[in-house]
N, C-alpha and C. Protein backbone atom coordinates (compact mmCIF):
# COMPACT_ATOMS: atom_id res chain seq x y z
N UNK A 1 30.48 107.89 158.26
CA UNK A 1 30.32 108.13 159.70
C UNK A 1 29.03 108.92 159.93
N UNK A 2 28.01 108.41 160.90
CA UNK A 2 26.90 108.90 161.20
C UNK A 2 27.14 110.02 161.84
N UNK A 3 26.15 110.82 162.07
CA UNK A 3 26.34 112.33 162.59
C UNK A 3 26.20 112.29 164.41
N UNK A 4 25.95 111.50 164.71
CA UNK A 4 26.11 111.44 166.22
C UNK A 4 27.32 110.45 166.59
N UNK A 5 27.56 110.19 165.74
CA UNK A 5 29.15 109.33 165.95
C UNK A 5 30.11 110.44 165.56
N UNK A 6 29.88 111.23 164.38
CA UNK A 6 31.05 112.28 164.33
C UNK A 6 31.22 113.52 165.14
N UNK A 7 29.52 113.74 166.06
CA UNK A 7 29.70 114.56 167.01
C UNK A 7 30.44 113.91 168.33
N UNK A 8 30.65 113.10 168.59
CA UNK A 8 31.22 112.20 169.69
C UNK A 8 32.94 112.44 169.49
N UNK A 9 32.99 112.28 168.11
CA UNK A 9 34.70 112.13 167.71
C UNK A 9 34.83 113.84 167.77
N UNK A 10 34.14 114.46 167.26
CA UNK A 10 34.67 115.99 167.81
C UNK A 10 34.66 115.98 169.19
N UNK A 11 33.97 115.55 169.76
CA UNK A 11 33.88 115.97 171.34
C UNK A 11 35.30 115.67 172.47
N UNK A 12 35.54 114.23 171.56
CA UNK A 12 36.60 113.17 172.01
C UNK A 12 38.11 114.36 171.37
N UNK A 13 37.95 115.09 170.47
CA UNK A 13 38.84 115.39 169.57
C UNK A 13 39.17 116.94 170.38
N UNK A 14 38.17 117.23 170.67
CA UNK A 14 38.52 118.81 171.56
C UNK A 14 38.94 118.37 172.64
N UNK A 15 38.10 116.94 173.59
CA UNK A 15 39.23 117.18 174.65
C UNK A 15 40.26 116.57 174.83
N UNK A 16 41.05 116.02 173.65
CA UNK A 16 42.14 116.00 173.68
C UNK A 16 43.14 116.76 173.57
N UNK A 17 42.95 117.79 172.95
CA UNK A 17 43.65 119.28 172.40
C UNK A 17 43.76 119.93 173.68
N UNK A 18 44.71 120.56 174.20
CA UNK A 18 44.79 121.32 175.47
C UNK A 18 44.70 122.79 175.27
N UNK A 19 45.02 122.95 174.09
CA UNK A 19 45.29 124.60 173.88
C UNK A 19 46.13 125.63 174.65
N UNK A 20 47.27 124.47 174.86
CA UNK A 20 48.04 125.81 175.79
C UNK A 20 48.50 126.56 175.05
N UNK A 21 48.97 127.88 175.98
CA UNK A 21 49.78 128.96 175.62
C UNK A 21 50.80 128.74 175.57
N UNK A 22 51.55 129.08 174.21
CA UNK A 22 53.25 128.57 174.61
C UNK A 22 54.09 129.77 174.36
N UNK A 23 54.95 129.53 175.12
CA UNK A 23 56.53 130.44 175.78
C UNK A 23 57.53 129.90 175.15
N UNK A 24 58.35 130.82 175.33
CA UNK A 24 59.76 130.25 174.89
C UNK A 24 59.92 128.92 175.62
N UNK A 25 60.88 128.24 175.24
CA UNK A 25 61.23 126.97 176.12
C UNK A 25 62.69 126.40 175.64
N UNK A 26 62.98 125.90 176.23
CA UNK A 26 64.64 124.75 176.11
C UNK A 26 64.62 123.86 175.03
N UNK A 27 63.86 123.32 174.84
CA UNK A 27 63.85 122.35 173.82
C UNK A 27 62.50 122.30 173.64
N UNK A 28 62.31 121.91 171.64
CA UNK A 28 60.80 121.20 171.43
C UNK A 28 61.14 120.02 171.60
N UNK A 29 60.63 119.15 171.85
CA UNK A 29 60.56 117.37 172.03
C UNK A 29 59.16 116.94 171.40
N UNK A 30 59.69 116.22 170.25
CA UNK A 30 58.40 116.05 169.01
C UNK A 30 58.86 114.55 169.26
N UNK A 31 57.25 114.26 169.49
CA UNK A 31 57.07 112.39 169.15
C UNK A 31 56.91 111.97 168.21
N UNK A 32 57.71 111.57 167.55
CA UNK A 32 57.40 110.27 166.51
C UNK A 32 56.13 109.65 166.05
N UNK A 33 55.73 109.82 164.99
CA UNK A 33 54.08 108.73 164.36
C UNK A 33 54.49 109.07 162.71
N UNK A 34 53.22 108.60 162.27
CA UNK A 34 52.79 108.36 160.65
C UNK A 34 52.55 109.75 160.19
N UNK A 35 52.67 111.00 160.81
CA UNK A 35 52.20 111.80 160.69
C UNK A 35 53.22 113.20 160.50
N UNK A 36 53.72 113.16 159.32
CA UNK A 36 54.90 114.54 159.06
C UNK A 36 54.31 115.54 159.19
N UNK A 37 53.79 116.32 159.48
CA UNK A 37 52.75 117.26 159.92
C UNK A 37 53.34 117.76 161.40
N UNK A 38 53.57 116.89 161.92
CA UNK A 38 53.76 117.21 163.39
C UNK A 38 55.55 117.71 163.01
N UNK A 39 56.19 117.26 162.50
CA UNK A 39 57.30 118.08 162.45
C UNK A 39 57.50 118.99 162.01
N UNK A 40 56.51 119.05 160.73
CA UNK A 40 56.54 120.71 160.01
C UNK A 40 56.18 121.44 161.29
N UNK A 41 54.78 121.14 161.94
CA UNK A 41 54.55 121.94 163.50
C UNK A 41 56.04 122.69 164.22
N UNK A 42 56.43 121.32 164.70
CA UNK A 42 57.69 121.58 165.26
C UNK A 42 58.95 122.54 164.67
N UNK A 43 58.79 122.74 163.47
CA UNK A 43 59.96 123.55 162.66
C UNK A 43 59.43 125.36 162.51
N UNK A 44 57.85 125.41 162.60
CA UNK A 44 57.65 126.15 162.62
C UNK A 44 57.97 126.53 163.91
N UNK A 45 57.84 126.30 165.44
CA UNK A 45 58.20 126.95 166.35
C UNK A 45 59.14 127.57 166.45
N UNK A 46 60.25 126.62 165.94
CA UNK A 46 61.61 126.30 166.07
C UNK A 46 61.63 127.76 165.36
N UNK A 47 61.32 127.75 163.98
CA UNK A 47 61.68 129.36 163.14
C UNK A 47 61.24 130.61 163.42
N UNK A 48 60.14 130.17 164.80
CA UNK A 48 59.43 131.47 165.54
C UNK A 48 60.19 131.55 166.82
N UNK A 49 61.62 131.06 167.24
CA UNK A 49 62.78 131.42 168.35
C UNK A 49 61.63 130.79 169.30
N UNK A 50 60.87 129.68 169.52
CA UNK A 50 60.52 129.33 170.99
C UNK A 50 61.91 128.42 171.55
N UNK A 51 62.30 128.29 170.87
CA UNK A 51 63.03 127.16 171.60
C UNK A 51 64.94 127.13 170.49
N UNK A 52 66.21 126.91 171.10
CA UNK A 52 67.02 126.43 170.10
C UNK A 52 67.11 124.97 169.92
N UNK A 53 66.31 124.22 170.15
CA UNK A 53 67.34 122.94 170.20
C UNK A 53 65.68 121.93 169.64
N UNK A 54 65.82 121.43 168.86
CA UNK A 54 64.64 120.37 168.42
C UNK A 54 65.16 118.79 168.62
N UNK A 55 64.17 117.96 169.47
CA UNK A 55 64.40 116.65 169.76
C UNK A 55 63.34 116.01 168.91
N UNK A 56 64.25 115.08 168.15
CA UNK A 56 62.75 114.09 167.62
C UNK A 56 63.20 112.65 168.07
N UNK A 57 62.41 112.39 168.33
CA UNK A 57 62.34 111.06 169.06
C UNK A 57 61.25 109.96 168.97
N UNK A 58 61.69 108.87 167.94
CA UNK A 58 60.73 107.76 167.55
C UNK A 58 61.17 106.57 166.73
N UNK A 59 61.40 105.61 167.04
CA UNK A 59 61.41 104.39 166.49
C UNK A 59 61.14 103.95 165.11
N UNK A 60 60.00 103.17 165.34
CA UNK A 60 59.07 102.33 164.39
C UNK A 60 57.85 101.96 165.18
N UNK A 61 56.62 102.65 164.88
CA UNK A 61 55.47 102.32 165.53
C UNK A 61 54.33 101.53 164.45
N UNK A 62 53.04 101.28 165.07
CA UNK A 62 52.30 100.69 164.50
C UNK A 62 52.36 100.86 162.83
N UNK A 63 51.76 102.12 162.66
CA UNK A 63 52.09 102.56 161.15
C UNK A 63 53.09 102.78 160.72
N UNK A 64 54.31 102.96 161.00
CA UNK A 64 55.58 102.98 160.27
C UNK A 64 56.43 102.16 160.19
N UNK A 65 56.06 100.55 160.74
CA UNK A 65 56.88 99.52 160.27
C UNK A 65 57.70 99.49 158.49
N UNK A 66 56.85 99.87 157.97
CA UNK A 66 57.66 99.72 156.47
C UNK A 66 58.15 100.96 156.04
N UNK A 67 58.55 102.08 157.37
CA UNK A 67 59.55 102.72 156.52
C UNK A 67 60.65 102.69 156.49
N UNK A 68 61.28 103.18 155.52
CA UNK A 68 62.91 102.55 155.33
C UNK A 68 63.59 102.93 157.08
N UNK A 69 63.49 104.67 157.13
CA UNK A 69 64.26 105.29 158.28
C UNK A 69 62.98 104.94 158.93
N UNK A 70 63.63 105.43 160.35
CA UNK A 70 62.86 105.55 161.78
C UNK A 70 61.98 107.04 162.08
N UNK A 71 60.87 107.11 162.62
CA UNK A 71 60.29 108.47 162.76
C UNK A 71 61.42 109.13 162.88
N UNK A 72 61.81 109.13 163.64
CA UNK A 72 62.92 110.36 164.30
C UNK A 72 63.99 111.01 162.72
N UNK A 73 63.92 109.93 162.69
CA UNK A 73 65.10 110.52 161.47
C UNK A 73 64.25 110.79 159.98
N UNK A 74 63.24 110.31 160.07
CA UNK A 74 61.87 110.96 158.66
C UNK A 74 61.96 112.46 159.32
N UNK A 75 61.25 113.09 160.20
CA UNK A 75 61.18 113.86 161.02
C UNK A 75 62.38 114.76 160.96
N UNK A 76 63.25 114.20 161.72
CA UNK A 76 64.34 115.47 161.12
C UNK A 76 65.05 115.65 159.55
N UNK A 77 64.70 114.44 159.19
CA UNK A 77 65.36 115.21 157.06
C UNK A 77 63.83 116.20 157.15
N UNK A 78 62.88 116.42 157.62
CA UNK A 78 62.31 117.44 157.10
C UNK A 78 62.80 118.53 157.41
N UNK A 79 63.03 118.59 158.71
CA UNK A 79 63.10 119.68 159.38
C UNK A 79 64.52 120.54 158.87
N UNK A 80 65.32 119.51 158.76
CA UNK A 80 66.87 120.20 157.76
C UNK A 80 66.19 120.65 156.85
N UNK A 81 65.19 119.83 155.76
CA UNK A 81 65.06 120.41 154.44
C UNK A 81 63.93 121.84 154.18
N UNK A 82 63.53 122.22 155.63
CA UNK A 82 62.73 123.59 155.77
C UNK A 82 63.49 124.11 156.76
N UNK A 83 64.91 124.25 156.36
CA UNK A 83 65.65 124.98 157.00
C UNK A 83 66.04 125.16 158.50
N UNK A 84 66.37 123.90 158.97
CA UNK A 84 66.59 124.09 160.41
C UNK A 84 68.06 123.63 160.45
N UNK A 85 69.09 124.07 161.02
CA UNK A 85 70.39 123.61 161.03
C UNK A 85 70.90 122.12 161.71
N UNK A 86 71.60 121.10 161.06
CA UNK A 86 71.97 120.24 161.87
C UNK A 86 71.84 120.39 163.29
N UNK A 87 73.13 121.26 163.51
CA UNK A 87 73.09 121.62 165.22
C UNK A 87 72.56 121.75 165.89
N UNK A 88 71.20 122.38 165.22
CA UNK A 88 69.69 122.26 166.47
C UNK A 88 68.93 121.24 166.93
N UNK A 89 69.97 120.21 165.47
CA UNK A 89 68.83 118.81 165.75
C UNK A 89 69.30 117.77 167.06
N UNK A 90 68.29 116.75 167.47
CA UNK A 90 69.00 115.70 168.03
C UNK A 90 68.02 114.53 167.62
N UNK A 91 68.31 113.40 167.97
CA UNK A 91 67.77 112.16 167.06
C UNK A 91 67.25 111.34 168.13
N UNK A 92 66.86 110.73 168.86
CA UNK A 92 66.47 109.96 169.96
C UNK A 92 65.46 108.46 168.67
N UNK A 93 65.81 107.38 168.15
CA UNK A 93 65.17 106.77 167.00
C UNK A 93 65.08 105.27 167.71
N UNK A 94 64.85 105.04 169.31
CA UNK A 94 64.89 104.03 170.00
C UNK A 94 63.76 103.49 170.25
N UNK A 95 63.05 104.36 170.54
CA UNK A 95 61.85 104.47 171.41
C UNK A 95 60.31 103.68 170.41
N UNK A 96 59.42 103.30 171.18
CA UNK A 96 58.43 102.63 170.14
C UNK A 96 57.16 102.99 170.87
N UNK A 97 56.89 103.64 171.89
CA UNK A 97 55.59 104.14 172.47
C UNK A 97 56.07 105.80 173.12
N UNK A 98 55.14 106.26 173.75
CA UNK A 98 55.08 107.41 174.09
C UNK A 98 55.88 107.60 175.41
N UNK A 99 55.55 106.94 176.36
CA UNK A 99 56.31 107.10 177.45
C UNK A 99 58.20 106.74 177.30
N UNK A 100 58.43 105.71 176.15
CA UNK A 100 59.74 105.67 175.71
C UNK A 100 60.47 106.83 175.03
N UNK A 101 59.21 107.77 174.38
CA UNK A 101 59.87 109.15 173.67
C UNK A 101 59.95 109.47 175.00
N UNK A 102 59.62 109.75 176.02
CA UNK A 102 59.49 110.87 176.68
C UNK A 102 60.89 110.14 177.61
N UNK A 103 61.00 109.09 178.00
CA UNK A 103 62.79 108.41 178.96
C UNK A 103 63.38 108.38 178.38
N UNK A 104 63.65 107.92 176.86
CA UNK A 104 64.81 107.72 176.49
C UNK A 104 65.23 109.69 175.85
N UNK A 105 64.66 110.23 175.76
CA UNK A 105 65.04 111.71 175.18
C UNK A 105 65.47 112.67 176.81
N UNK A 106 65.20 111.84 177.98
CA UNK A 106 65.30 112.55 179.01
C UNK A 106 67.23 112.31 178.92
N UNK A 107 67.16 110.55 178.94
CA UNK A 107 68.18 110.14 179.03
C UNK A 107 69.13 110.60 178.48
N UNK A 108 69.04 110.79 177.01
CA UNK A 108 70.09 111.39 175.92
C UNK A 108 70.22 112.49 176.03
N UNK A 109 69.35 114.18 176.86
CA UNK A 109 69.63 115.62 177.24
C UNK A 109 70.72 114.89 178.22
N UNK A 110 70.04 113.82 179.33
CA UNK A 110 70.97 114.07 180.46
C UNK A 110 72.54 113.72 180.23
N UNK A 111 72.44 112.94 179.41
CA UNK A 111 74.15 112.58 178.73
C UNK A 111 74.86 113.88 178.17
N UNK A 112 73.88 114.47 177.35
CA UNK A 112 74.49 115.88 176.89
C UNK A 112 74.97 117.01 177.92
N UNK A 113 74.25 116.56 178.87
CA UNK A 113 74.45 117.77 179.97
C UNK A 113 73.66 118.79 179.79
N UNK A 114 71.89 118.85 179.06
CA UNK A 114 71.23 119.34 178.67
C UNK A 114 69.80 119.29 178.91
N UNK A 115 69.94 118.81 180.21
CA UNK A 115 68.23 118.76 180.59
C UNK A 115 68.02 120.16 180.92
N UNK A 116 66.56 120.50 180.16
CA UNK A 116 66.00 121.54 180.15
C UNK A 116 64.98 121.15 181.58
N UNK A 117 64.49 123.07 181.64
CA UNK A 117 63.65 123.24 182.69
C UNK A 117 61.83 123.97 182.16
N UNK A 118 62.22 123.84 180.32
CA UNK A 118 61.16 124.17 179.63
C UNK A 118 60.85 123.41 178.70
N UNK A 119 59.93 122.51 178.34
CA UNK A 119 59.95 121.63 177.14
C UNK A 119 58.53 122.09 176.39
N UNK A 120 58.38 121.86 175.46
CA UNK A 120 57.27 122.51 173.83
C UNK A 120 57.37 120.77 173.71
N UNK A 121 56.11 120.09 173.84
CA UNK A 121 56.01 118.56 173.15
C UNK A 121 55.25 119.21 171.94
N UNK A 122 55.13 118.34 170.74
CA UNK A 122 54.78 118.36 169.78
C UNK A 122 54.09 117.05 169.31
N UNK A 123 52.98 116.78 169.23
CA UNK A 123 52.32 115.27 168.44
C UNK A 123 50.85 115.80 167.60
N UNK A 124 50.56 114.74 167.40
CA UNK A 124 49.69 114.67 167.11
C UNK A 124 48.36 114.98 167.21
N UNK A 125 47.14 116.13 166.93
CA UNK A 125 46.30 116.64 167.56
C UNK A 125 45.46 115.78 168.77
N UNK A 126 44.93 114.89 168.46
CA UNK A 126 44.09 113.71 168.92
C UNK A 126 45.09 113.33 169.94
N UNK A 127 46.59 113.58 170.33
CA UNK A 127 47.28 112.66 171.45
C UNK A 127 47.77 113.58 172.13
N UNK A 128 47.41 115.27 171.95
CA UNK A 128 48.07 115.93 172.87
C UNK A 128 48.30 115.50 174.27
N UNK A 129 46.76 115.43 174.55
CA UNK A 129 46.30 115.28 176.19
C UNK A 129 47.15 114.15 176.90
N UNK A 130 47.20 113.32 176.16
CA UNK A 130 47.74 111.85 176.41
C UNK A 130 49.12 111.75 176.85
N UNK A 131 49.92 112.86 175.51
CA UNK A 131 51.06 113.07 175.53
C UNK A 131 51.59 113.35 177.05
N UNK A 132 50.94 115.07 177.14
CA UNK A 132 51.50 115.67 178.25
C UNK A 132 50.98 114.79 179.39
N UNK A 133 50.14 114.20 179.59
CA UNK A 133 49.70 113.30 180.97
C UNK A 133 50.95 112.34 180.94
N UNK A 134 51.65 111.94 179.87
CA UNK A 134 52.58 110.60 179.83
C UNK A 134 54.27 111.97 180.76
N UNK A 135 53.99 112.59 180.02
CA UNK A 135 55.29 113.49 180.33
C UNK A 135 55.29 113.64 181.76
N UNK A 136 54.67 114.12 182.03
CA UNK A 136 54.55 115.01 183.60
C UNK A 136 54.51 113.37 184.41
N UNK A 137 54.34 112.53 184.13
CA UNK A 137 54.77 110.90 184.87
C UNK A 137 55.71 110.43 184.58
N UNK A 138 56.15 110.38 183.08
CA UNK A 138 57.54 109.36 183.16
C UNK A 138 58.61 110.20 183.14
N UNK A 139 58.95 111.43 182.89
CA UNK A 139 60.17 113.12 182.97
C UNK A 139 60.39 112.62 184.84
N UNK A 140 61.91 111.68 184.31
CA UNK A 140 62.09 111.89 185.82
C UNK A 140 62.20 113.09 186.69
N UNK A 141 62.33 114.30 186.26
CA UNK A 141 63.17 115.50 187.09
C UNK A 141 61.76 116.49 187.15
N UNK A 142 61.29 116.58 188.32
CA UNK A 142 59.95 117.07 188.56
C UNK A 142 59.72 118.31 188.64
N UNK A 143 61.25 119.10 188.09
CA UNK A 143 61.35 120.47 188.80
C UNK A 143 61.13 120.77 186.94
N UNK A 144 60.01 121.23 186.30
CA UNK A 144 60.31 120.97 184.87
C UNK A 144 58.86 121.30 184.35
N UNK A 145 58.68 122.45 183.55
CA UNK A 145 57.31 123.03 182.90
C UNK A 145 56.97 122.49 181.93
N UNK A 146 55.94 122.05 180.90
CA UNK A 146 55.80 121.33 180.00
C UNK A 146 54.51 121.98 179.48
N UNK A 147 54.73 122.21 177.99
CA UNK A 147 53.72 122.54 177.22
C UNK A 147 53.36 121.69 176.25
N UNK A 148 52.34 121.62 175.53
CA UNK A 148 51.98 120.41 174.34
C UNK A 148 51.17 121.61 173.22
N UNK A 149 52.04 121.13 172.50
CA UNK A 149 50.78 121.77 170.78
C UNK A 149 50.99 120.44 169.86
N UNK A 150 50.25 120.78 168.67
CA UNK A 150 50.13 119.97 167.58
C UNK A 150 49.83 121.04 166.36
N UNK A 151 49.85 120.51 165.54
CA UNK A 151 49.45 120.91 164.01
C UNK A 151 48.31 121.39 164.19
N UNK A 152 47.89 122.62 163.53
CA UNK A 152 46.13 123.44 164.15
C UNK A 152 45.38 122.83 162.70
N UNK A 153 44.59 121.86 163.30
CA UNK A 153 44.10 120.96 162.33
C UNK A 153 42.44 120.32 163.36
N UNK A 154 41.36 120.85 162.73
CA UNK A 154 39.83 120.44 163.53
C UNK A 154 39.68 119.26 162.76
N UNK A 155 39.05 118.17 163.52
CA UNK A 155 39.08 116.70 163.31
C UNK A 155 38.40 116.71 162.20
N UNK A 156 37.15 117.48 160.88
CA UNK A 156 36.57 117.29 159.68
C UNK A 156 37.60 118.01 159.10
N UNK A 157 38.63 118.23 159.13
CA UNK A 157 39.67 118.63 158.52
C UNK A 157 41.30 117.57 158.31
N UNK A 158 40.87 116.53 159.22
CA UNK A 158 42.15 115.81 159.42
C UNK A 158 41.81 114.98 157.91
N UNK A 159 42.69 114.73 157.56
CA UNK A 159 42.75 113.73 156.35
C UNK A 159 44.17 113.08 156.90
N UNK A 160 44.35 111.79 156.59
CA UNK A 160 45.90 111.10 156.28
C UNK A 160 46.01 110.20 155.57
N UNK A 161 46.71 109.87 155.06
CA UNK A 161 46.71 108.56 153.63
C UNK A 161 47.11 107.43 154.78
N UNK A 162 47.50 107.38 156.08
CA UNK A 162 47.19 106.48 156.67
C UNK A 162 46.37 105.95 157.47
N UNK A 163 45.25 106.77 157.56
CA UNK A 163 44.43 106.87 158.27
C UNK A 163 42.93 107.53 158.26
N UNK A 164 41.90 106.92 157.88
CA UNK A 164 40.84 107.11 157.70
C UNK A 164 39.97 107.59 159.19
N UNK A 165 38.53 108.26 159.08
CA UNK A 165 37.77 108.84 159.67
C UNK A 165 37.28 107.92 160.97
N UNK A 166 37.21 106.97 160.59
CA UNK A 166 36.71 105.41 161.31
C UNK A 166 37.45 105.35 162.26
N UNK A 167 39.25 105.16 161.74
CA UNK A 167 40.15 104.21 162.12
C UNK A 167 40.59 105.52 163.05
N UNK A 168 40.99 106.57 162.60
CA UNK A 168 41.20 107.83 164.29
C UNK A 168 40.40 107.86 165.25
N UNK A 169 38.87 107.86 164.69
CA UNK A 169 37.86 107.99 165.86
C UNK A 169 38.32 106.26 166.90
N UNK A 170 38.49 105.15 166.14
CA UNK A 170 38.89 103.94 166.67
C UNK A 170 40.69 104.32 167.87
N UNK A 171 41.12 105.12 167.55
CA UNK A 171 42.72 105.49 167.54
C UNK A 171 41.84 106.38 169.01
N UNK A 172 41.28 107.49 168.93
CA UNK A 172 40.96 108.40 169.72
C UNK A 172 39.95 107.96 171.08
N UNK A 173 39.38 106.91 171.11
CA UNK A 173 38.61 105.66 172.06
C UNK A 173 39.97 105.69 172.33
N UNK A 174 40.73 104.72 172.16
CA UNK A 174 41.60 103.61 172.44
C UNK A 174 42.64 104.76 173.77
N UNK A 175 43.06 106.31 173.40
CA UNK A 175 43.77 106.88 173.57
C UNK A 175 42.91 107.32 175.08
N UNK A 176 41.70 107.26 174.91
CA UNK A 176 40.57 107.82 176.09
C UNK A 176 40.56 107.19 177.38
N UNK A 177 40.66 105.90 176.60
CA UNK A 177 40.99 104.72 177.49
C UNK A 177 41.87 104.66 178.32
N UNK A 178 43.22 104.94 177.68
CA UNK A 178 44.60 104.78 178.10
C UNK A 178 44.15 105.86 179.63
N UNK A 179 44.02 106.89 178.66
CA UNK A 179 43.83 108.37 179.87
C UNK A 179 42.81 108.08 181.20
N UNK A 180 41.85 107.14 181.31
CA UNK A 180 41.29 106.84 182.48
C UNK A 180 41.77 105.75 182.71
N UNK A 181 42.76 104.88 182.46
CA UNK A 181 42.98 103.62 182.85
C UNK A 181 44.64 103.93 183.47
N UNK A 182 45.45 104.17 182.40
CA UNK A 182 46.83 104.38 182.91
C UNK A 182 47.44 104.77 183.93
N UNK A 183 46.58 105.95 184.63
CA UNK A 183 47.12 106.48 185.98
C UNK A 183 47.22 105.27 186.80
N UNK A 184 46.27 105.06 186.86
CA UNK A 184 46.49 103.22 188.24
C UNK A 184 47.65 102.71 187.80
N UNK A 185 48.01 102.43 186.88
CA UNK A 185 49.24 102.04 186.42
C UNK A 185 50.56 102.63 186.75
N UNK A 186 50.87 103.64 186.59
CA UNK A 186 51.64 104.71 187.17
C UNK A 186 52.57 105.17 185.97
N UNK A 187 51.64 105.31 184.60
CA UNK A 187 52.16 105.49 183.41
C UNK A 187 51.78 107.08 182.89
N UNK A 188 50.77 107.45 183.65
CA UNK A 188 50.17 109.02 183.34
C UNK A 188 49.61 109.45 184.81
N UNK A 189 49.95 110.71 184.72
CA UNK A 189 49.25 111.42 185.90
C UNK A 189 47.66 111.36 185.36
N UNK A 190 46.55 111.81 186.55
CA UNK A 190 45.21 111.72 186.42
C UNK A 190 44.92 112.97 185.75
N UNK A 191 43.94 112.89 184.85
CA UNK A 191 43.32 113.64 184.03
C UNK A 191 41.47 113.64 184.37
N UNK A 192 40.96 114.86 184.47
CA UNK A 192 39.57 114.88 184.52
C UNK A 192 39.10 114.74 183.11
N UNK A 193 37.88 113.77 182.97
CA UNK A 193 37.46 113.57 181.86
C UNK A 193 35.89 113.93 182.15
N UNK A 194 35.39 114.93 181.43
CA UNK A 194 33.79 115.41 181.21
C UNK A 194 33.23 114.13 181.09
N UNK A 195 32.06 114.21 181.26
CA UNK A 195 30.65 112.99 181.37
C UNK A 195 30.29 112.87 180.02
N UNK A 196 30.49 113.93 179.04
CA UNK A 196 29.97 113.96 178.10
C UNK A 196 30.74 113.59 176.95
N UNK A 197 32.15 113.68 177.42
CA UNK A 197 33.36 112.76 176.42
C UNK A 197 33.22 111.07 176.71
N UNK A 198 33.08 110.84 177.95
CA UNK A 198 32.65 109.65 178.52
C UNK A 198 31.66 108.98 177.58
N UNK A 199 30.85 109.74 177.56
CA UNK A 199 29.29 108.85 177.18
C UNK A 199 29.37 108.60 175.88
């Protein structure tokens, strides 16, 4: 990767990251991908009292067609096996895009009788932004705070055995896209995007 192409993918890579401040909250709600990282994220909150109750919620997406289990349930055997109790867990393993983590996990609190009024999302560094823009549109119940983190990981630092330098910066376009295109759609609220992530 040329050096004005990898300054572009940092650029693309910070403003996806939101850097919020996070609070206690009701539940973490961790999305599903190729990427176990994001649940260790999530377990760490979980063991720092932000939240009692951990949702993982994910299917089978692009990269995880050939695994045996479904994100959701890769995702939580970690989270049992770094010590998080059954009881905190919940499984949502339906869903196959982002806006499906975010309805069908609404759906399954609301069956529980457990919709929260604080949610901690958890993904992937590069999809924070994306994330929470998908949340705050498809979370039917509008009365409802929402924070986003990821794994504290700077993009010359990301490595994944599924995923090369090329193929994220290709992943992180594609996600840029979504974020100026989707709102017309009525799949994400509008997001300001700098001239200089643009270009």
């Amino acid at each position: 990767m040329d050096q004005q192409v990898d300054q572009s993918a940092k650029l693309i890579w910070s403003y996806m990251k939101m850097n919020h401040h996070l609070r206690p909250a009701d539940v973490i709600l961790v999305c599903g991908s190729n990427d176990i990282r994001v649940a260790e994220r999530a377990v760490e909150l979980f063991h720092s009292g932000l939240a009692p109750t951990l949702v993982f919620s994910g299917g089978r997406g692009n990269f995880t067609t050939d695994w045996e289990e479904t994100e959701a349930e890769k995702f939580a055997a970690k989270a049992i096996d770094m010590g998080v109790p059954e009881a905190a867990i919940l499984v949502e393993n339906e869903s196959s895009n982002t806006g499906e983590n975010i309805k069908f996990s609404y759906n399954m609190l609301q069956i529980r009788k457990m919709l929260p009024r604080t949610v901690i999302l958890v993904q992937k560094p590069f999809m924070e932004r994306r994330t929470y823009a998908t949340f705050m549109k498809q979370w039917p119940d509008c009365d409802v705070t929402a924070m986003v983190t990821s794994p504290n990981i700077e993009f010359e630092d990301y490595h994944h055995s599924g995923l090369n330098k090329v193929e994220i910066m290709h992943t992180m376009v594609g996600d840029l896209q979504r974020i100026m295109e989707y709102p017309k759609l009525g799949f994400q609220i509008d997001q300001y995007v700098p001239e200089d992530v643009i270009a």
